[in-house]
C-alpha atoms as a PDB file:
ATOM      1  CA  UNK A   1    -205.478 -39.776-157.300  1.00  0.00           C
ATOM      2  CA  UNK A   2    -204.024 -41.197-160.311  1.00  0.00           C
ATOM      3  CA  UNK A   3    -205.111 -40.830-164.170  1.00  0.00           C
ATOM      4  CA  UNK A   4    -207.122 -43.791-165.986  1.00  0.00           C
ATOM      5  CA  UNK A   5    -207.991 -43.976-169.506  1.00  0.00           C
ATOM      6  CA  UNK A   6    -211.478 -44.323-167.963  1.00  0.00           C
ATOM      7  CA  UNK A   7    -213.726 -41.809-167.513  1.00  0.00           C
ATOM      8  CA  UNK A   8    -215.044 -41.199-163.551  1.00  0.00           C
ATOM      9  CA  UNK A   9    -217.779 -38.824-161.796  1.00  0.00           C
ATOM     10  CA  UNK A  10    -215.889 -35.597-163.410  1.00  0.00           C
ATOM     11  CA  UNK A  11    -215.169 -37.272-166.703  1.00  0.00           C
ATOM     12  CA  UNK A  12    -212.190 -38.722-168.698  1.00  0.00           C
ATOM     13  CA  UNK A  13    -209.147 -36.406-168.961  1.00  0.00           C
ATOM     14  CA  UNK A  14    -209.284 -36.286-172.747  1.00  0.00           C
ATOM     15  CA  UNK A  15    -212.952 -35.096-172.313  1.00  0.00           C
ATOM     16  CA  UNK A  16    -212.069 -32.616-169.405  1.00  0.00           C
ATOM     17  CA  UNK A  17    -209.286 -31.276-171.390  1.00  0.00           C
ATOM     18  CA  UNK A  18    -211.059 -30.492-174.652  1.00  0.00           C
ATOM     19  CA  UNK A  19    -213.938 -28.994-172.143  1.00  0.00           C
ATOM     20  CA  UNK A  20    -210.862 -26.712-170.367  1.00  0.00           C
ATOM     21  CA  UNK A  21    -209.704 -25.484-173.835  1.00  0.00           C
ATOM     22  CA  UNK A  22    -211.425 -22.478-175.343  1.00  0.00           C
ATOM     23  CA  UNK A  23    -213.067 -22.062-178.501  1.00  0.00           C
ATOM     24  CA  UNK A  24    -211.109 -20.917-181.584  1.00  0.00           C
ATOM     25  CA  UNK A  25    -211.649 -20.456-185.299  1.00  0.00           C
ATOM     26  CA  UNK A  26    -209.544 -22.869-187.191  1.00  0.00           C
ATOM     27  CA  UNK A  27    -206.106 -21.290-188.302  1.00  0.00           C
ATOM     28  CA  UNK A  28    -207.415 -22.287-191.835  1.00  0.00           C
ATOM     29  CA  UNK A  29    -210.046 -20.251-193.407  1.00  0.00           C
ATOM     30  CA  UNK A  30    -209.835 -22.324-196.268  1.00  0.00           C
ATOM     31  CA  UNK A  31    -212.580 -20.866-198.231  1.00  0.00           C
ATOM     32  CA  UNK A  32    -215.109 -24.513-198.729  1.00  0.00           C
ATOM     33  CA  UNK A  33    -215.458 -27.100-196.436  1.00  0.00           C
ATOM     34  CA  UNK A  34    -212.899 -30.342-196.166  1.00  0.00           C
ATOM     35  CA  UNK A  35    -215.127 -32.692-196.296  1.00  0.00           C
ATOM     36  CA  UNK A  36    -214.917 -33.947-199.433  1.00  0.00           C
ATOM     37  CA  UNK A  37    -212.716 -36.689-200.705  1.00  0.00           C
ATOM     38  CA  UNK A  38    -211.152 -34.573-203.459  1.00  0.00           C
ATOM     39  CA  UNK A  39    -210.022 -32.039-200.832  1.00  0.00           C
ATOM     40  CA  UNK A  40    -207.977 -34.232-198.339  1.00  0.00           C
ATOM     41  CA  UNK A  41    -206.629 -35.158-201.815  1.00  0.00           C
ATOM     42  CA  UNK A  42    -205.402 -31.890-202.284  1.00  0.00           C
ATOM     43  CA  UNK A  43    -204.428 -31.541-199.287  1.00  0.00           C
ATOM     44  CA  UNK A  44    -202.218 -34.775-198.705  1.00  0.00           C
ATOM     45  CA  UNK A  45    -200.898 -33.598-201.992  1.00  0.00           C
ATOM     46  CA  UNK A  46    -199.871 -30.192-201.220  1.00  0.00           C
ATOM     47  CA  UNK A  47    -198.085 -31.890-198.103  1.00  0.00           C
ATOM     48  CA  UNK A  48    -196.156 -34.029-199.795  1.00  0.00           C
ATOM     49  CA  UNK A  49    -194.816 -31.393-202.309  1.00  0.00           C
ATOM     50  CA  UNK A  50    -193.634 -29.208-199.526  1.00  0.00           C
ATOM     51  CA  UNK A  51    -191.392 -31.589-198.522  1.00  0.00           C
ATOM     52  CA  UNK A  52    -190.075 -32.522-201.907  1.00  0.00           C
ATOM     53  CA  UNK A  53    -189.922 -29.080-203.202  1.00  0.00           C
ATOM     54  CA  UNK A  54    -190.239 -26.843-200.254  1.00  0.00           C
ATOM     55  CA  UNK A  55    -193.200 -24.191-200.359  1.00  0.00           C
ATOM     56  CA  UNK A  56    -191.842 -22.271-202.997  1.00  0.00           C
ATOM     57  CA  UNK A  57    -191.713 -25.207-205.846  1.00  0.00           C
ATOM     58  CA  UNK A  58    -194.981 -26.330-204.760  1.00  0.00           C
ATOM     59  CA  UNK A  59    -197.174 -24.791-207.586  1.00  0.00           C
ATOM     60  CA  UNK A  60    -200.856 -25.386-208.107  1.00  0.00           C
ATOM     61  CA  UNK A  61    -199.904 -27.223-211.416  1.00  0.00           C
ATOM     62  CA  UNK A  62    -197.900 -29.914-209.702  1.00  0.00           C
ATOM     63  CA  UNK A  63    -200.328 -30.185-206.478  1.00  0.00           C
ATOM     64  CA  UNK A  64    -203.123 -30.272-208.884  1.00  0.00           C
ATOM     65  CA  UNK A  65    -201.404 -33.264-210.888  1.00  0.00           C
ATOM     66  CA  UNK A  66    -200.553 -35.097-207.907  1.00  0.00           C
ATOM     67  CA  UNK A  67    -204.292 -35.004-206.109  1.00  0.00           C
ATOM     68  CA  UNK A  68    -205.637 -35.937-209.998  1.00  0.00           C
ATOM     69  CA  UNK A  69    -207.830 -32.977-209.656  1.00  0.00           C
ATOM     70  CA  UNK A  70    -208.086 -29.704-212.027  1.00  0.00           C
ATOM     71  CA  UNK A  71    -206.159 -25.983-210.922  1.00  0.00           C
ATOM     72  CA  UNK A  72    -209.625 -24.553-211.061  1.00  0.00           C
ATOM     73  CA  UNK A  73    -210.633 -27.310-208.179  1.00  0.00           C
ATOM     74  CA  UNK A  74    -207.697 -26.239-206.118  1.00  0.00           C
ATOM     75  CA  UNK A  75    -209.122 -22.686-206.526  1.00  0.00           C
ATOM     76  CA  UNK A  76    -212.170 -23.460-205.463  1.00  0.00           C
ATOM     77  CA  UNK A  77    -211.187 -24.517-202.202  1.00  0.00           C
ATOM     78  CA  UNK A  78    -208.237 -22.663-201.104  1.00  0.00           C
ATOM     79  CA  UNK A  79    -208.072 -19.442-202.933  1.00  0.00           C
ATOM     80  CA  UNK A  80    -204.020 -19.458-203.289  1.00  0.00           C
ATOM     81  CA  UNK A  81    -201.063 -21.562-202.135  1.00  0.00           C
ATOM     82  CA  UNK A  82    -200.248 -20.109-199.326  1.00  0.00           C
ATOM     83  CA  UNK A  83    -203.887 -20.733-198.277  1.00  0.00           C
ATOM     84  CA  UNK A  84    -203.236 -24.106-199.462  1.00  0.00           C
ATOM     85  CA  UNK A  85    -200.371 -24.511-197.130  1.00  0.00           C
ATOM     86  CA  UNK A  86    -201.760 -23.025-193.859  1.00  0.00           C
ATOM     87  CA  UNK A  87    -204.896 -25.339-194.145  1.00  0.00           C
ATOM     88  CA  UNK A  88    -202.251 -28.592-194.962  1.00  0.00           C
ATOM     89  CA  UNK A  89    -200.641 -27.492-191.391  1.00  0.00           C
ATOM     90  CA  UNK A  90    -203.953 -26.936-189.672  1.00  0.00           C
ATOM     91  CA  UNK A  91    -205.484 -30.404-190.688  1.00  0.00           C
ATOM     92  CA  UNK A  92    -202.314 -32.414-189.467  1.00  0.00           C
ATOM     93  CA  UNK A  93    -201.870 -30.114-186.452  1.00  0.00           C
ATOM     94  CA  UNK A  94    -205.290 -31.027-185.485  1.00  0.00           C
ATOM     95  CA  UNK A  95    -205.259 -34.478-186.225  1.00  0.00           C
ATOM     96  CA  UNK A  96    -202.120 -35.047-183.934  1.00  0.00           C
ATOM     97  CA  UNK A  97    -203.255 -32.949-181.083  1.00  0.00           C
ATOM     98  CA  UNK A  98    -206.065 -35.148-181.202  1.00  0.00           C
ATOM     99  CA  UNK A  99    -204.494 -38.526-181.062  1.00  0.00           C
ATOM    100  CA  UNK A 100    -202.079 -37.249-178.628  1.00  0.00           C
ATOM    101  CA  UNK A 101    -204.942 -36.300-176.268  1.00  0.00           C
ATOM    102  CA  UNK A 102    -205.728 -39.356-176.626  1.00  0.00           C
ATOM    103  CA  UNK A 103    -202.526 -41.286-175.751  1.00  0.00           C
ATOM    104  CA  UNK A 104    -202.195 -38.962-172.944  1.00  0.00           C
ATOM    105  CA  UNK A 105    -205.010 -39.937-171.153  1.00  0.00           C
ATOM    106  CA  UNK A 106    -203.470 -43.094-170.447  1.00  0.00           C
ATOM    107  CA  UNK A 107    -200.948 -41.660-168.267  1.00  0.00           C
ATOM    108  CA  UNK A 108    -200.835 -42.633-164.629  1.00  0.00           C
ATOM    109  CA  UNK A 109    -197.505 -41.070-163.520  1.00  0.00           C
ATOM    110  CA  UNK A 110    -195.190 -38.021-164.866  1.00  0.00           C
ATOM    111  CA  UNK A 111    -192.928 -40.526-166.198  1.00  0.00           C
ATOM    112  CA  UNK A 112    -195.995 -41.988-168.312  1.00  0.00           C
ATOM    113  CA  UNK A 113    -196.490 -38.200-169.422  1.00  0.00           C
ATOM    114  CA  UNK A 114    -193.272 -37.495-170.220  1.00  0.00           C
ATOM    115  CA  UNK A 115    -192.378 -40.652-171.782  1.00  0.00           C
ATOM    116  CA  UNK A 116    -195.726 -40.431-173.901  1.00  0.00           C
ATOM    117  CA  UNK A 117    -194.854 -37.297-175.171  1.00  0.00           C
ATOM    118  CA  UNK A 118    -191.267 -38.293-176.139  1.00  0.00           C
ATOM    119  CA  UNK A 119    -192.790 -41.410-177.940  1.00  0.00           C
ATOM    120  CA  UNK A 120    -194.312 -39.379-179.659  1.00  0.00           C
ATOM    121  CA  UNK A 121    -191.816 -36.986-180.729  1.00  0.00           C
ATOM    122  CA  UNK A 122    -189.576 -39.580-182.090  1.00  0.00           C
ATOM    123  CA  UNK A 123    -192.142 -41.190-184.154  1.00  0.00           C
ATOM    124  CA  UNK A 124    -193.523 -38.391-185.869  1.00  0.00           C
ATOM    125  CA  UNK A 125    -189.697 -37.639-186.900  1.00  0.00           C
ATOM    126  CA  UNK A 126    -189.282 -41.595-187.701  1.00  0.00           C
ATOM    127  CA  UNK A 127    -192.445 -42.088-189.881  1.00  0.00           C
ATOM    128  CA  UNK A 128    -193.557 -38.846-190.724  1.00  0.00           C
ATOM    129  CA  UNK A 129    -191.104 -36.464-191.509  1.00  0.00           C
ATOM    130  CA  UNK A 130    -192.901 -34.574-193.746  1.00  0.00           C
ATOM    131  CA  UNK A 131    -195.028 -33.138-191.438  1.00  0.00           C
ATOM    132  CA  UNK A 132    -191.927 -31.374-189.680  1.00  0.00           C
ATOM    133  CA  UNK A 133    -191.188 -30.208-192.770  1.00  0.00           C
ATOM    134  CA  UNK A 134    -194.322 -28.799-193.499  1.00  0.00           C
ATOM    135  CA  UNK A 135    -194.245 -26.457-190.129  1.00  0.00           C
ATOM    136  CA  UNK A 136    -190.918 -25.099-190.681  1.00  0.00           C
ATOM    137  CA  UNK A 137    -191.647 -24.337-194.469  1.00  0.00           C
ATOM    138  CA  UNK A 138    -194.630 -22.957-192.741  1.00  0.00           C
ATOM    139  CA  UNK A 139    -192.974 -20.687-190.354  1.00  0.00           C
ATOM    140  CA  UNK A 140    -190.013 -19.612-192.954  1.00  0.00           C
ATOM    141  CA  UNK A 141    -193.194 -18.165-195.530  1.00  0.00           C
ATOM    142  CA  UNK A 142    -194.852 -16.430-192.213  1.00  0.00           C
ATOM    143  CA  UNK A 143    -191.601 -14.257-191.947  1.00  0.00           C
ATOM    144  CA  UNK A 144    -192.492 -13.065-195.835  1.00  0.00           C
ATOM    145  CA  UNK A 145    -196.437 -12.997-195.937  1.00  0.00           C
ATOM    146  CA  UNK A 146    -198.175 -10.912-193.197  1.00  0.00           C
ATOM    147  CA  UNK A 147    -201.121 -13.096-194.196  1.00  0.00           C
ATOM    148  CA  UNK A 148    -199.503 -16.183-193.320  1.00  0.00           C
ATOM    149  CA  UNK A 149    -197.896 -15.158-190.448  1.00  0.00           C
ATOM    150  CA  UNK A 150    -201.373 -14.231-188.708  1.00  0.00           C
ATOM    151  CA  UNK A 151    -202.026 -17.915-189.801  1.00  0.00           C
ATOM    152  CA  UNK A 152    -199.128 -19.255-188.215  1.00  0.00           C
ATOM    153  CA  UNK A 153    -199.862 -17.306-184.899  1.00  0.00           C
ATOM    154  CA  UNK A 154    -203.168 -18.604-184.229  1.00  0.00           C
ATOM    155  CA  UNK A 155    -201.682 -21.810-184.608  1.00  0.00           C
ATOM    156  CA  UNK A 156    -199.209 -22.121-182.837  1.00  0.00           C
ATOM    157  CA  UNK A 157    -201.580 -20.353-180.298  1.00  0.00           C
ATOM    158  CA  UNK A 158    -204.409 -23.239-180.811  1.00  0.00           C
ATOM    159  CA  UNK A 159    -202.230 -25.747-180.278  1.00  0.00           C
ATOM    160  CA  UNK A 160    -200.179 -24.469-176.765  1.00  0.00           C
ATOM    161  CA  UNK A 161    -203.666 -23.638-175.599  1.00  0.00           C
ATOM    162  CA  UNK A 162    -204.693 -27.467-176.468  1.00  0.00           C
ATOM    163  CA  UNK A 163    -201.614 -29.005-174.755  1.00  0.00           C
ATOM    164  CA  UNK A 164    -202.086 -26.548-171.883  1.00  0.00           C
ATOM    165  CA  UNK A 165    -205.354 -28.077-171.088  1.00  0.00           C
ATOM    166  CA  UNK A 166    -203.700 -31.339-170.555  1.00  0.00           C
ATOM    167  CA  UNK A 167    -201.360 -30.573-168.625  1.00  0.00           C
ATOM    168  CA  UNK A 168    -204.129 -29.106-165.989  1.00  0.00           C
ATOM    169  CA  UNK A 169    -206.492 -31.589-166.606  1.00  0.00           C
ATOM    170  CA  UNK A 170    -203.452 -33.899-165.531  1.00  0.00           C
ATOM    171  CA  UNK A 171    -202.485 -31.606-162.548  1.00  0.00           C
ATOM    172  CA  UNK A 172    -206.223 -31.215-161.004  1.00  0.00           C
ATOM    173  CA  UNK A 173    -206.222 -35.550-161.890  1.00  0.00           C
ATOM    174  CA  UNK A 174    -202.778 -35.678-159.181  1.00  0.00           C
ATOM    175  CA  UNK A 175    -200.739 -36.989-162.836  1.00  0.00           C
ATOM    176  CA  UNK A 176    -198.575 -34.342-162.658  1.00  0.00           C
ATOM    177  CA  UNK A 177    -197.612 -30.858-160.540  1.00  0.00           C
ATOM    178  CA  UNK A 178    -196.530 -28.271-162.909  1.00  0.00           C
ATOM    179  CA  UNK A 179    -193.793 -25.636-161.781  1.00  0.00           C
ATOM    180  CA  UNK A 180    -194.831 -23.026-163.717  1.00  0.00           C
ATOM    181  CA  UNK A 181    -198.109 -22.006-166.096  1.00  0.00           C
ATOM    182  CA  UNK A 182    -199.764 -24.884-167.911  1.00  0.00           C
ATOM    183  CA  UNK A 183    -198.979 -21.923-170.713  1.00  0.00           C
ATOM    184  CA  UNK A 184    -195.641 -21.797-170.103  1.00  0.00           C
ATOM    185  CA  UNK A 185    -195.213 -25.257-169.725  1.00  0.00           C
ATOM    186  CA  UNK A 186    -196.881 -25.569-172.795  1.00  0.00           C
ATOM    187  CA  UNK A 187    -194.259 -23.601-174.637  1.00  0.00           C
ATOM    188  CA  UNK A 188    -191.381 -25.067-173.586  1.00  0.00           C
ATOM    189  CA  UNK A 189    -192.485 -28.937-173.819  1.00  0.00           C
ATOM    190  CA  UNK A 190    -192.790 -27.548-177.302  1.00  0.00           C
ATOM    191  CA  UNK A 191    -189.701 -25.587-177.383  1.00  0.00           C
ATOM    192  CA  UNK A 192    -187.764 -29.103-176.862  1.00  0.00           C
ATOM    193  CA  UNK A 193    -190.039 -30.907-179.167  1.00  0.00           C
ATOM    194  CA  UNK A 194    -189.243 -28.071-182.400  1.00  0.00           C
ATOM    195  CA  UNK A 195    -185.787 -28.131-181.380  1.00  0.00           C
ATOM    196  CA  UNK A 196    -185.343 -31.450-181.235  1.00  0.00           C
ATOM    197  CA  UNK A 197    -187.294 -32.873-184.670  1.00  0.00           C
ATOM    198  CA  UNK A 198    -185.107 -30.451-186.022  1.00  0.00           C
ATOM    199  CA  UNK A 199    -181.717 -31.785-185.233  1.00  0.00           C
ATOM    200  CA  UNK A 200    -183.150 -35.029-185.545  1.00  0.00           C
ATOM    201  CA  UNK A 201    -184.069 -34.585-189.341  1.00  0.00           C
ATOM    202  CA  UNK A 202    -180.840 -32.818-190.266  1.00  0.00           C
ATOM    203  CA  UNK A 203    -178.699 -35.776-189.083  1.00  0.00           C
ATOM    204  CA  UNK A 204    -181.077 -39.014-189.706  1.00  0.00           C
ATOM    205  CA  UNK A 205    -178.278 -41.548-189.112  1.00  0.00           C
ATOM    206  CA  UNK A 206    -177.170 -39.945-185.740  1.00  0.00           C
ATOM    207  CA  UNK A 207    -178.245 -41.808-182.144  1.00  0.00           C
ATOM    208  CA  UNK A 208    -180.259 -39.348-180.173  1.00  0.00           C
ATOM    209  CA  UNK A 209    -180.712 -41.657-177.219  1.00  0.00           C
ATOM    210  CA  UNK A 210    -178.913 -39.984-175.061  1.00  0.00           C
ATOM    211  CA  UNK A 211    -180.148 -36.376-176.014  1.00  0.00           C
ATOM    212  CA  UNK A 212    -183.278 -37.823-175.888  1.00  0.00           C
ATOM    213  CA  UNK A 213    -182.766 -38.835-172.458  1.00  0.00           C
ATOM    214  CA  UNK A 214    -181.570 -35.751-171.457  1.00  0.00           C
ATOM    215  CA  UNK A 215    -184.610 -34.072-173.148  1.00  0.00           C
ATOM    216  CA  UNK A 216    -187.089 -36.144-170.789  1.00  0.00           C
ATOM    217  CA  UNK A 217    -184.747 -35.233-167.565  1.00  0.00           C
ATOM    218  CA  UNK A 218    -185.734 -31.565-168.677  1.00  0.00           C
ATOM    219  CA  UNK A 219    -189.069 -31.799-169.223  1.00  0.00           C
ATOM    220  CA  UNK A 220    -189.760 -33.959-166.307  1.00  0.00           C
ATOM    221  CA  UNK A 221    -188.368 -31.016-163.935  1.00  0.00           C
ATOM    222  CA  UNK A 222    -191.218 -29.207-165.033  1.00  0.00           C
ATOM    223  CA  UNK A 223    -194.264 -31.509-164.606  1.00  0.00           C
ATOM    224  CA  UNK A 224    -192.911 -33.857-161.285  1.00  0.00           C
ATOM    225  CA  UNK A 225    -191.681 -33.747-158.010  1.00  0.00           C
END
């Protein structure tokens, strides 16, 4: 059977893999809700400073200045920085899982899968560097701040556990047939993907086409016949 964007007796694939995934407390714990405008302020903010200034530079005075909101606000929300930073990571981590799930669910073959996911890749580097940046400062304070480093854990853990459950959703929907774990698959489709944004960020005016190639040849010996 092949994958549709559609959703059939056992339901779409985006809907069967959020219903695979289990439940998880946010990696967060910002301490008030998001939902206010002022907060995705801050947060976009805070984002953007990190990859001007890197984590370190990225003070509650200049955040604050740059969402047009007061220090005290910031406090309010987040607590400190570092808090600040985790729940920066956590919102666009979610947010892309999400629309990925979504893209996925179009797949029909491996090579949709794989090429999806490489799409992907390259324009999240392409339009949105910052958001690379953002994990690696991310990961570099979690070797510092015990704190953080829980954060960073759980997700990184979220976030394998989503892609996991696509990756069997697409299995038991005849998409794909995994070689190992969805886990483990999981890891290192985003093994290649770290790897890769990296390299491709440090030398912008480099052609990856042909790594990039290579990078699908690797990924589809995991996922296809």
């Amino acid at each position: 059977m092949t994958q549709t964007a559609t959703a059939d007796s056992n339901g779409s694939f985006a809907e069967r893999a959020s219903a695979q995934r289990e439940g998880g407390e946010p990696a967060g714990g910002a301490t008030r809700s998001l939902s206010g405008e002022k907060a995705q302020r801050i947060v976009e903010a805070m984002r953007h400073s990190v990859a001007r200034r890197g984590a370190a530079g990225s003070t509650f005075d200049h955040v604050s200045r740059e969402a047009g909101v007061s220090r005290g606000l910031l406090h309010y929300y987040f607590g400190t920085k570092e808090q600040l930073l985790v729940e920066a990571a956590r919102r666009d981590c979610e947010l892309r899982i999400e629309a990925l799930e979504q893209r996925l669910a179009g797949a029909q073959t491996a090579d949709d899968f794989v090429a999806l996911l490489a799409q992907n890749l390259q324009k999240t580097v392409r339009k949105d560097p910052d958001f690379v940046t953002l994990l690696f400062e991310l990961f570099t304070l979690s070797r510092r701040n015990a704190e953080i480093a829980v954060e960073y854990v759980r997700l990184v853990t979220l976030t394998r556990e989503r892609l996991a459950s696509m990756l069997a959703a697409a299995q038991e929907d005849g998409v794909l047939r995994l070689h190992a774990e969805p886990e483990a698959v999981a890891d290192i489709l985003f093994s290649l993907g770290d790897g890769f944004a990296l390299r491709m960020i440090s030398e912008p005016d480099r052609d990856f086409t042909a790594t990039i190639r290579a990078g699908i040849e690797c990924a589809r010996s995991l996922v296809a016949d």
